[in-house]
PDB file of N, CA and C in Angstrom:
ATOM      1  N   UNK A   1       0.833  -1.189   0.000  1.00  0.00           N
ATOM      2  CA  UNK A   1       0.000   0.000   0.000  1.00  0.00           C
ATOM      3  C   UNK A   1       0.874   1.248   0.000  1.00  0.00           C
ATOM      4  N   UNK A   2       0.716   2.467  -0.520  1.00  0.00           N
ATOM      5  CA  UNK A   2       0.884   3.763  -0.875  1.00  0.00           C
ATOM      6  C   UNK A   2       0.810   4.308   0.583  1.00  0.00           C
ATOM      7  N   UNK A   3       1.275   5.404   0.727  1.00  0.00           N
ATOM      8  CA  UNK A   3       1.609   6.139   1.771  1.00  0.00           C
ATOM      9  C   UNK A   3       0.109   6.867   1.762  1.00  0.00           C
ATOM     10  N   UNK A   4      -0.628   6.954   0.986  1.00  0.00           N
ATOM     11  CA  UNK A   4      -1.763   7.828   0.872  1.00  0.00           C
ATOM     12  C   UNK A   4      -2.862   6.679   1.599  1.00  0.00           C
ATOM     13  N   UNK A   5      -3.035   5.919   1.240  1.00  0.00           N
ATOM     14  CA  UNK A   5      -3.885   4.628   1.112  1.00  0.00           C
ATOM     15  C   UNK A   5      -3.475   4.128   3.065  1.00  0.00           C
ATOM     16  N   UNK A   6      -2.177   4.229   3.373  1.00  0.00           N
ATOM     17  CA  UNK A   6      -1.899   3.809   4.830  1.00  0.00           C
ATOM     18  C   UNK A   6      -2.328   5.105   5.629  1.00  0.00           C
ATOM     19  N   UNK A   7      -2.138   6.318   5.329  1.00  0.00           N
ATOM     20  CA  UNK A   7      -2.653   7.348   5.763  1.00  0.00           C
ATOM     21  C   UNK A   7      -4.698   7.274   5.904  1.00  0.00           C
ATOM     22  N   UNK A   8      -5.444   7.179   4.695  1.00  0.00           N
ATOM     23  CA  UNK A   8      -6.666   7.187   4.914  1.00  0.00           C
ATOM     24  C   UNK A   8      -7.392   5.519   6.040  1.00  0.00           C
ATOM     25  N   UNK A   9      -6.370   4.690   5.856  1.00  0.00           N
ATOM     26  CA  UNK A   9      -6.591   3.728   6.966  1.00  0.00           C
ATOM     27  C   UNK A   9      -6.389   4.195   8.108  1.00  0.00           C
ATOM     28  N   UNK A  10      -5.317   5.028   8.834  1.00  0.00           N
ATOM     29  CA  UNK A  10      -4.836   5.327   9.967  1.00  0.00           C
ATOM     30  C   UNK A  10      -5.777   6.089  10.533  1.00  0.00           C
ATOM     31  N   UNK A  11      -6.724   6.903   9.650  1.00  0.00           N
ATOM     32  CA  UNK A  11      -7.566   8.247   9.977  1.00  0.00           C
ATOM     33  C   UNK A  11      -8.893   7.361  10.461  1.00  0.00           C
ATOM     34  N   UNK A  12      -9.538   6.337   9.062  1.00  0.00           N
ATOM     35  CA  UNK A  12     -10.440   5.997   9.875  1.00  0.00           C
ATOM     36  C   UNK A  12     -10.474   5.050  10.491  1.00  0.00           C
ATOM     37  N   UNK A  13      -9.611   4.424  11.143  1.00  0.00           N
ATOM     38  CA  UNK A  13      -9.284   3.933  12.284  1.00  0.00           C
ATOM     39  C   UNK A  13      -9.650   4.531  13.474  1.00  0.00           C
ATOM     40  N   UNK A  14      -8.701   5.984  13.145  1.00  0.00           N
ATOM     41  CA  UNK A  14      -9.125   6.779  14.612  1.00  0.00           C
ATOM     42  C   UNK A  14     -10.792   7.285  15.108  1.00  0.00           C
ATOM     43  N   UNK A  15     -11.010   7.441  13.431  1.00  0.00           N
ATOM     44  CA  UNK A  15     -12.517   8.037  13.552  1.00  0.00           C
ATOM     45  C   UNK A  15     -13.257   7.168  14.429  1.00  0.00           C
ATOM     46  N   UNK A  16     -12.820   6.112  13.995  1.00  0.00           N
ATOM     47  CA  UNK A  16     -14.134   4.422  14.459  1.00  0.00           C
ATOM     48  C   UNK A  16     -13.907   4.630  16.045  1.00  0.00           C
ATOM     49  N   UNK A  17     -12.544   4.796  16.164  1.00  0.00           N
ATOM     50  CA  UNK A  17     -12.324   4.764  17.880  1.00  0.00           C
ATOM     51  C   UNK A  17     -12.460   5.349  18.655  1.00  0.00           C
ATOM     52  N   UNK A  18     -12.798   6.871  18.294  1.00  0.00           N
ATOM     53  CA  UNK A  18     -12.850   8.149  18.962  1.00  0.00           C
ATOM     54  C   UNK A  18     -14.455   8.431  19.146  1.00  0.00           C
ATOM     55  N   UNK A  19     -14.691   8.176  20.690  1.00  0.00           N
ATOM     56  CA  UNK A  19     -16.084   8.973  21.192  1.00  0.00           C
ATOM     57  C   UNK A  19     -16.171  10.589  21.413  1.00  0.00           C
ATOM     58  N   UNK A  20     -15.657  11.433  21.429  1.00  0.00           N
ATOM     59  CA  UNK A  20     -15.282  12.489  21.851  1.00  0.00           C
ATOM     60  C   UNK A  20     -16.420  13.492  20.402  1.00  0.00           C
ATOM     61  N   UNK A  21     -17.255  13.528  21.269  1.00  0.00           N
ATOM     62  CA  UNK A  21     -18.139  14.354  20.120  1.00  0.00           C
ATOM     63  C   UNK A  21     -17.435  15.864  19.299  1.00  0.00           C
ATOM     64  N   UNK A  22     -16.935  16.192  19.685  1.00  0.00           N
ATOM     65  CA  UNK A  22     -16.241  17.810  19.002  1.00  0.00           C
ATOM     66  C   UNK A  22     -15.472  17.559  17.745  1.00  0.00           C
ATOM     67  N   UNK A  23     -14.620  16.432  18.377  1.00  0.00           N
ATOM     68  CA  UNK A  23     -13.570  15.926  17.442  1.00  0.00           C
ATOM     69  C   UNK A  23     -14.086  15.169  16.189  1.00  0.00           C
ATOM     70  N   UNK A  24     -15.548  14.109  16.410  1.00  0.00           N
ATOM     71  CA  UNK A  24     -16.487  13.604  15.510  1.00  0.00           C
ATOM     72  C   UNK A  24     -17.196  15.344  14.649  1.00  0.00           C
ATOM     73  N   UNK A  25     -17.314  16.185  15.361  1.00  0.00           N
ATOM     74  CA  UNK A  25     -17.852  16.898  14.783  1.00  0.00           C
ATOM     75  C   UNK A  25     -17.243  17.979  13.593  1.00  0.00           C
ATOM     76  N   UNK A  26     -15.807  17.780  14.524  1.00  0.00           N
ATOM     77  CA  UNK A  26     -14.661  18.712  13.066  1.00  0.00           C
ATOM     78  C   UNK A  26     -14.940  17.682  11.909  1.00  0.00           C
ATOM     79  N   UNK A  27     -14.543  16.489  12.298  1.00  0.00           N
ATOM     80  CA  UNK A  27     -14.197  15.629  10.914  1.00  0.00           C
ATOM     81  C   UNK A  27     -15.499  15.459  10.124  1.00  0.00           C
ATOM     82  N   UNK A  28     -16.843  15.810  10.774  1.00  0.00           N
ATOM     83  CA  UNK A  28     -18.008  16.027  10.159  1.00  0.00           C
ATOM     84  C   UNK A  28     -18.092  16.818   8.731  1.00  0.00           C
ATOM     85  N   UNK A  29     -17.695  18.249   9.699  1.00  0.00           N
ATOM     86  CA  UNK A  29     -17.862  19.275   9.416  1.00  0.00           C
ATOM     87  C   UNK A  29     -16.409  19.418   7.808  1.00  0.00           C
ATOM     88  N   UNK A  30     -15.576  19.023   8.354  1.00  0.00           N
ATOM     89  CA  UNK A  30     -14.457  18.789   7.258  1.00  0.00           C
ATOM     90  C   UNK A  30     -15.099  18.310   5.774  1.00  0.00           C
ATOM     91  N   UNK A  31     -16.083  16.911   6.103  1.00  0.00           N
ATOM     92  CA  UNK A  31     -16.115  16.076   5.369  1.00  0.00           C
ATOM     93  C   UNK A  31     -17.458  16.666   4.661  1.00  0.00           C
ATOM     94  N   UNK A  32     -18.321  17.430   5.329  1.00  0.00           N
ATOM     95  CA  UNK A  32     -19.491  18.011   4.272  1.00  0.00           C
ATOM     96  C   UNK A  32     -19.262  19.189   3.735  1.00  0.00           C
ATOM     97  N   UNK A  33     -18.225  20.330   4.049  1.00  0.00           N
ATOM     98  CA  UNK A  33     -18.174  21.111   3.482  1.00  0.00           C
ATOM     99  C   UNK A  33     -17.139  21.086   2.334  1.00  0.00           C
ATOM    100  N   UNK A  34     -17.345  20.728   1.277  1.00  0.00           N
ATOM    101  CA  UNK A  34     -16.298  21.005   0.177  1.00  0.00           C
ATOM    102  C   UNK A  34     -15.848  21.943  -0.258  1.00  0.00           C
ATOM    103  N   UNK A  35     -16.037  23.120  -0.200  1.00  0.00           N
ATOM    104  CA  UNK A  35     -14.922  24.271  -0.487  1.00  0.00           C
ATOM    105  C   UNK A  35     -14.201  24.597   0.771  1.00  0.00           C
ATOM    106  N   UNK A  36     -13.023  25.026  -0.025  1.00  0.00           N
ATOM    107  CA  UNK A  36     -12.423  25.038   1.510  1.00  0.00           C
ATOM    108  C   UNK A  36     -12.719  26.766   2.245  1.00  0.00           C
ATOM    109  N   UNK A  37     -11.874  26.487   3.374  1.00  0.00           N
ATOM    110  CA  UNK A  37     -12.430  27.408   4.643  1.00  0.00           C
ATOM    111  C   UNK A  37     -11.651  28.855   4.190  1.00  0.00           C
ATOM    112  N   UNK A  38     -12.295  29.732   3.529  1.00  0.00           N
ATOM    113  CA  UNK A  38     -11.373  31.021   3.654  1.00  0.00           C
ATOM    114  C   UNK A  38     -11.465  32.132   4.807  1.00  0.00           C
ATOM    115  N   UNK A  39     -10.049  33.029   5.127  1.00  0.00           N
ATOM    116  CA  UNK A  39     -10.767  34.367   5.747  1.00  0.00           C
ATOM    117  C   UNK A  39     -10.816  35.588   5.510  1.00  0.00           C
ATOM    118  N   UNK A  40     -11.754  36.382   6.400  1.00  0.00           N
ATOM    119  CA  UNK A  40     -12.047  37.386   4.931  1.00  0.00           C
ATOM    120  C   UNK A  40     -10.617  38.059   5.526  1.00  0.00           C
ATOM    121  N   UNK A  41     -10.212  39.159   4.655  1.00  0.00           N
ATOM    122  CA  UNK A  41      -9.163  40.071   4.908  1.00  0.00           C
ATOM    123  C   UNK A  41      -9.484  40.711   5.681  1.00  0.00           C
ATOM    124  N   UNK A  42     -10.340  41.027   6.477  1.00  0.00           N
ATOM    125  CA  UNK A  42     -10.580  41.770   7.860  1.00  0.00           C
ATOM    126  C   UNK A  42      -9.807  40.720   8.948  1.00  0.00           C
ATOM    127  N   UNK A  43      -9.873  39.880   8.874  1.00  0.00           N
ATOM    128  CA  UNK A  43      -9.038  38.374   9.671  1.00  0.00           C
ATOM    129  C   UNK A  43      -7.871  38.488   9.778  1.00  0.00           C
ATOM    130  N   UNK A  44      -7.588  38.257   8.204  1.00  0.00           N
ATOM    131  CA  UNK A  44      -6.035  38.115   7.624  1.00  0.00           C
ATOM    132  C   UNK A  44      -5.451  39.584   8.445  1.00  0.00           C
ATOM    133  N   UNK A  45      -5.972  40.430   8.007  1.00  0.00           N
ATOM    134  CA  UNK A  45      -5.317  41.818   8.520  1.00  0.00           C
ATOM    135  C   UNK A  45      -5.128  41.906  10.229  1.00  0.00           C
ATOM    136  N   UNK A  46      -6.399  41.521  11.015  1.00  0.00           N
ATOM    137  CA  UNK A  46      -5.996  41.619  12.118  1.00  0.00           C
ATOM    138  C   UNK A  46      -4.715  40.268  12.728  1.00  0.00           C
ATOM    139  N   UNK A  47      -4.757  39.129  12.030  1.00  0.00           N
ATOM    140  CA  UNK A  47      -3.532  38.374  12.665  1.00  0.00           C
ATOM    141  C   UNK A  47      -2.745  38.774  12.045  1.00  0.00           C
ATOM    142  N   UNK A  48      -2.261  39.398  11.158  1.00  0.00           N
ATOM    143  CA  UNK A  48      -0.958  39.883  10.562  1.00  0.00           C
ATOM    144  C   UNK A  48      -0.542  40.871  11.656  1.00  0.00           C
ATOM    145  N   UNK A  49      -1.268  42.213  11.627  1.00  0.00           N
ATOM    146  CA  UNK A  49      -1.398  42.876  13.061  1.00  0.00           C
ATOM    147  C   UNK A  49      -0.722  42.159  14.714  1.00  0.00           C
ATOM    148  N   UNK A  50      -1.533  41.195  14.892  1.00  0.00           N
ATOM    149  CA  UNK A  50      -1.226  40.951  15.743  1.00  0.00           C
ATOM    150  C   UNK A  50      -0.079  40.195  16.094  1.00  0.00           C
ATOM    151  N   UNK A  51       0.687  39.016  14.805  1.00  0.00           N
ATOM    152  CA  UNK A  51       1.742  38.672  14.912  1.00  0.00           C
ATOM    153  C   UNK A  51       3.015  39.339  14.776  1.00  0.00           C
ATOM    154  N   UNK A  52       2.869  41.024  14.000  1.00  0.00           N
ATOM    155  CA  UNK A  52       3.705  41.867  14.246  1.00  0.00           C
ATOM    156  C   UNK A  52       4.037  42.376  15.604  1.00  0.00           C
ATOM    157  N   UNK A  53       2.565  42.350  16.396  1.00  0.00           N
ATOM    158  CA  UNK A  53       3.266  42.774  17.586  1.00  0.00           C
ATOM    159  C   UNK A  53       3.216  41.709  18.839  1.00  0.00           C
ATOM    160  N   UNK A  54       2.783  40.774  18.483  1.00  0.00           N
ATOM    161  CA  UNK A  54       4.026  39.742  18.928  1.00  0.00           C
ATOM    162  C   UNK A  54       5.460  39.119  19.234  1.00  0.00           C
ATOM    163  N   UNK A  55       5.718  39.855  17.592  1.00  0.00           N
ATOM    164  CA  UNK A  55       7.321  39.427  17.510  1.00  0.00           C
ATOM    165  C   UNK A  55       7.992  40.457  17.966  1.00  0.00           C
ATOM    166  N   UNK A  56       7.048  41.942  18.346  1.00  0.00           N
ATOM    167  CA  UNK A  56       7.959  43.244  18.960  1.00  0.00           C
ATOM    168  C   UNK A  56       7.858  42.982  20.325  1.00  0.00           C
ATOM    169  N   UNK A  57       6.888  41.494  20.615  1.00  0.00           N
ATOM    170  CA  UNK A  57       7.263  41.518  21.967  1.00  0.00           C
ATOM    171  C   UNK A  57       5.991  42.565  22.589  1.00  0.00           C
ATOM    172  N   UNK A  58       4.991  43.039  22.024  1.00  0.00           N
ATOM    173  CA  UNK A  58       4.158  43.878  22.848  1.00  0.00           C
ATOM    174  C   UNK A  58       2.598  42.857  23.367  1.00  0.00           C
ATOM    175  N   UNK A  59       2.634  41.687  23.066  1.00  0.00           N
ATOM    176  CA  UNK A  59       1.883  40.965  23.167  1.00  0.00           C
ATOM    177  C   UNK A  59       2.149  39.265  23.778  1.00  0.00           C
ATOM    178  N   UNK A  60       2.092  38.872  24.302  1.00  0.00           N
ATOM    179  CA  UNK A  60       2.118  37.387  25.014  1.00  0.00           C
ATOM    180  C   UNK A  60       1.129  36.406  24.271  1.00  0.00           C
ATOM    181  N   UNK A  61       1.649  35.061  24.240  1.00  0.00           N
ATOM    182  CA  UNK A  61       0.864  34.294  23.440  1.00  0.00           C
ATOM    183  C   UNK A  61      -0.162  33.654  24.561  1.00  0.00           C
ATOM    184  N   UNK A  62      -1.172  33.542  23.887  1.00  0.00           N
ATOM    185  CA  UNK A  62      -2.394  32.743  24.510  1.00  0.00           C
ATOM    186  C   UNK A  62      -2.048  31.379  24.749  1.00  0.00           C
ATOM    187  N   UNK A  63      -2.676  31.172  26.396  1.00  0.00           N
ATOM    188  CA  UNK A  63      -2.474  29.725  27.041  1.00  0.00           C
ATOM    189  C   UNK A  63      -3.596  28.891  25.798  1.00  0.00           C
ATOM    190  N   UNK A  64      -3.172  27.797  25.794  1.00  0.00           N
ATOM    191  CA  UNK A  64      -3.760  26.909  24.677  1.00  0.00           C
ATOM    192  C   UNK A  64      -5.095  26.561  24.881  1.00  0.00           C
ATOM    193  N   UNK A  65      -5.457  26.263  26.368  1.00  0.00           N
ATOM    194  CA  UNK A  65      -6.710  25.970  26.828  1.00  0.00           C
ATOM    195  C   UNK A  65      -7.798  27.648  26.587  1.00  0.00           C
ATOM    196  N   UNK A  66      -6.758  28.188  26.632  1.00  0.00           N
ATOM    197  CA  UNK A  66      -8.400  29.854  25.800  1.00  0.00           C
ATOM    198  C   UNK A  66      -8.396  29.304  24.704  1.00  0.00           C
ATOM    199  N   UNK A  67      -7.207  28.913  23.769  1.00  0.00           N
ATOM    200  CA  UNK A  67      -7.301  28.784  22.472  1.00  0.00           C
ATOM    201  C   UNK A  67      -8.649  27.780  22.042  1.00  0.00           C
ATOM    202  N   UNK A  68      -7.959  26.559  22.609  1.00  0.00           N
ATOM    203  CA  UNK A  68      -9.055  25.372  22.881  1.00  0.00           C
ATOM    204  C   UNK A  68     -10.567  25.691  22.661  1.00  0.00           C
ATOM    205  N   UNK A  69     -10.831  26.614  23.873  1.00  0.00           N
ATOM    206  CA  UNK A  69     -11.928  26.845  24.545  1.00  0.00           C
ATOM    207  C   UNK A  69     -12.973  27.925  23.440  1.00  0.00           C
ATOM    208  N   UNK A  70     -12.152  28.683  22.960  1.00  0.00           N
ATOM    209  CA  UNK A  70     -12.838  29.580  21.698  1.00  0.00           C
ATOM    210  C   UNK A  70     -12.805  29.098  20.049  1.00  0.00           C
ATOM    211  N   UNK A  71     -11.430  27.749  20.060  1.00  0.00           N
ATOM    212  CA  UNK A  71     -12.293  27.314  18.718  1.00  0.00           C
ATOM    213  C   UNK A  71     -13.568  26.270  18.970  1.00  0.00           C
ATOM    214  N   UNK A  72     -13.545  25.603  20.334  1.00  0.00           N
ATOM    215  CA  UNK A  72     -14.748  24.608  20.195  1.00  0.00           C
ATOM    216  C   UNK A  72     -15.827  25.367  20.343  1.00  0.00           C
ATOM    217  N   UNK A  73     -15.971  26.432  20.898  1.00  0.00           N
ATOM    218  CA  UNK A  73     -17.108  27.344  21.015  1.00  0.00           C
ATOM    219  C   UNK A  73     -17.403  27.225  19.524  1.00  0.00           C
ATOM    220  N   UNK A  74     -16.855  27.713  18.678  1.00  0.00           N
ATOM    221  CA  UNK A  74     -17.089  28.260  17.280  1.00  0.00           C
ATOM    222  C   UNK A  74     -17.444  26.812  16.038  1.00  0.00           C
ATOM    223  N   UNK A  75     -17.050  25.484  16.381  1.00  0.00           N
ATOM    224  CA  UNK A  75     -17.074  24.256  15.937  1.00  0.00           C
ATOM    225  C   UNK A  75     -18.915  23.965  15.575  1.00  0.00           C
ATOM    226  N   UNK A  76     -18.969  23.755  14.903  1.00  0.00           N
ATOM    227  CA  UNK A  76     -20.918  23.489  14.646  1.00  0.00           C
ATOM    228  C   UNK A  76     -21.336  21.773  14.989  1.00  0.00           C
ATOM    229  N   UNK A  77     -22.195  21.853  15.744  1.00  0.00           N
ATOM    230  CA  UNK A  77     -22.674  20.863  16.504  1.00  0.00           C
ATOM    231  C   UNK A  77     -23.683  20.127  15.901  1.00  0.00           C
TER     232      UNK A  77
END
Protein backbone atom coordinates (compact mmCIF):
# COMPACT_ATOMS: atom_id res chain seq x y z
CA UNK A 1 0.00 0.00 0.00
CA UNK A 2 0.88 3.76 -0.87
CA UNK A 3 1.61 6.14 1.77
CA UNK A 4 -1.76 7.83 0.87
CA UNK A 5 -3.88 4.63 1.11
CA UNK A 6 -1.90 3.81 4.83
CA UNK A 7 -2.65 7.35 5.76
CA UNK A 8 -6.67 7.19 4.91
CA UNK A 9 -6.59 3.73 6.97
CA UNK A 10 -4.84 5.33 9.97
CA UNK A 11 -7.57 8.25 9.98
CA UNK A 12 -10.44 6.00 9.87
CA UNK A 13 -9.28 3.93 12.28
CA UNK A 14 -9.13 6.78 14.61
CA UNK A 15 -12.52 8.04 13.55
CA UNK A 16 -14.13 4.42 14.46
CA UNK A 17 -12.32 4.76 17.88
CA UNK A 18 -12.85 8.15 18.96
CA UNK A 19 -16.08 8.97 21.19
CA UNK A 20 -15.28 12.49 21.85
CA UNK A 21 -18.14 14.35 20.12
CA UNK A 22 -16.24 17.81 19.00
CA UNK A 23 -13.57 15.93 17.44
CA UNK A 24 -16.49 13.60 15.51
CA UNK A 25 -17.85 16.90 14.78
CA UNK A 26 -14.66 18.71 13.07
CA UNK A 27 -14.20 15.63 10.91
CA UNK A 28 -18.01 16.03 10.16
CA UNK A 29 -17.86 19.28 9.42
CA UNK A 30 -14.46 18.79 7.26
CA UNK A 31 -16.12 16.08 5.37
CA UNK A 32 -19.49 18.01 4.27
CA UNK A 33 -18.17 21.11 3.48
CA UNK A 34 -16.30 21.01 0.18
CA UNK A 35 -14.92 24.27 -0.49
CA UNK A 36 -12.42 25.04 1.51
CA UNK A 37 -12.43 27.41 4.64
CA UNK A 38 -11.37 31.02 3.65
CA UNK A 39 -10.77 34.37 5.75
CA UNK A 40 -12.05 37.39 4.93
CA UNK A 41 -9.16 40.07 4.91
CA UNK A 42 -10.58 41.77 7.86
CA UNK A 43 -9.04 38.37 9.67
CA UNK A 44 -6.03 38.12 7.62
CA UNK A 45 -5.32 41.82 8.52
CA UNK A 46 -6.00 41.62 12.12
CA UNK A 47 -3.53 38.37 12.66
CA UNK A 48 -0.96 39.88 10.56
CA UNK A 49 -1.40 42.88 13.06
CA UNK A 50 -1.23 40.95 15.74
CA UNK A 51 1.74 38.67 14.91
CA UNK A 52 3.71 41.87 14.25
CA UNK A 53 3.27 42.77 17.59
CA UNK A 54 4.03 39.74 18.93
CA UNK A 55 7.32 39.43 17.51
CA UNK A 56 7.96 43.24 18.96
CA UNK A 57 7.26 41.52 21.97
CA UNK A 58 4.16 43.88 22.85
CA UNK A 59 1.88 40.97 23.17
CA UNK A 60 2.12 37.39 25.01
CA UNK A 61 0.86 34.29 23.44
CA UNK A 62 -2.39 32.74 24.51
CA UNK A 63 -2.47 29.72 27.04
CA UNK A 64 -3.76 26.91 24.68
CA UNK A 65 -6.71 25.97 26.83
CA UNK A 66 -8.40 29.85 25.80
CA UNK A 67 -7.30 28.78 22.47
CA UNK A 68 -9.05 25.37 22.88
CA UNK A 69 -11.93 26.84 24.54
CA UNK A 70 -12.84 29.58 21.70
CA UNK A 71 -12.29 27.31 18.72
CA UNK A 72 -14.75 24.61 20.19
CA UNK A 73 -17.11 27.34 21.02
CA UNK A 74 -17.09 28.26 17.28
CA UNK A 75 -17.07 24.26 15.94
CA UNK A 76 -20.92 23.49 14.65
CA UNK A 77 -22.67 20.86 16.50
Amino acid sequence: MGKLQDKRIELAKRVLETTDEVTLNIVAAALNDPKPYSLPESEIKAFEDYMERYERGEVKPKEWSAVRRKVTRRTPR
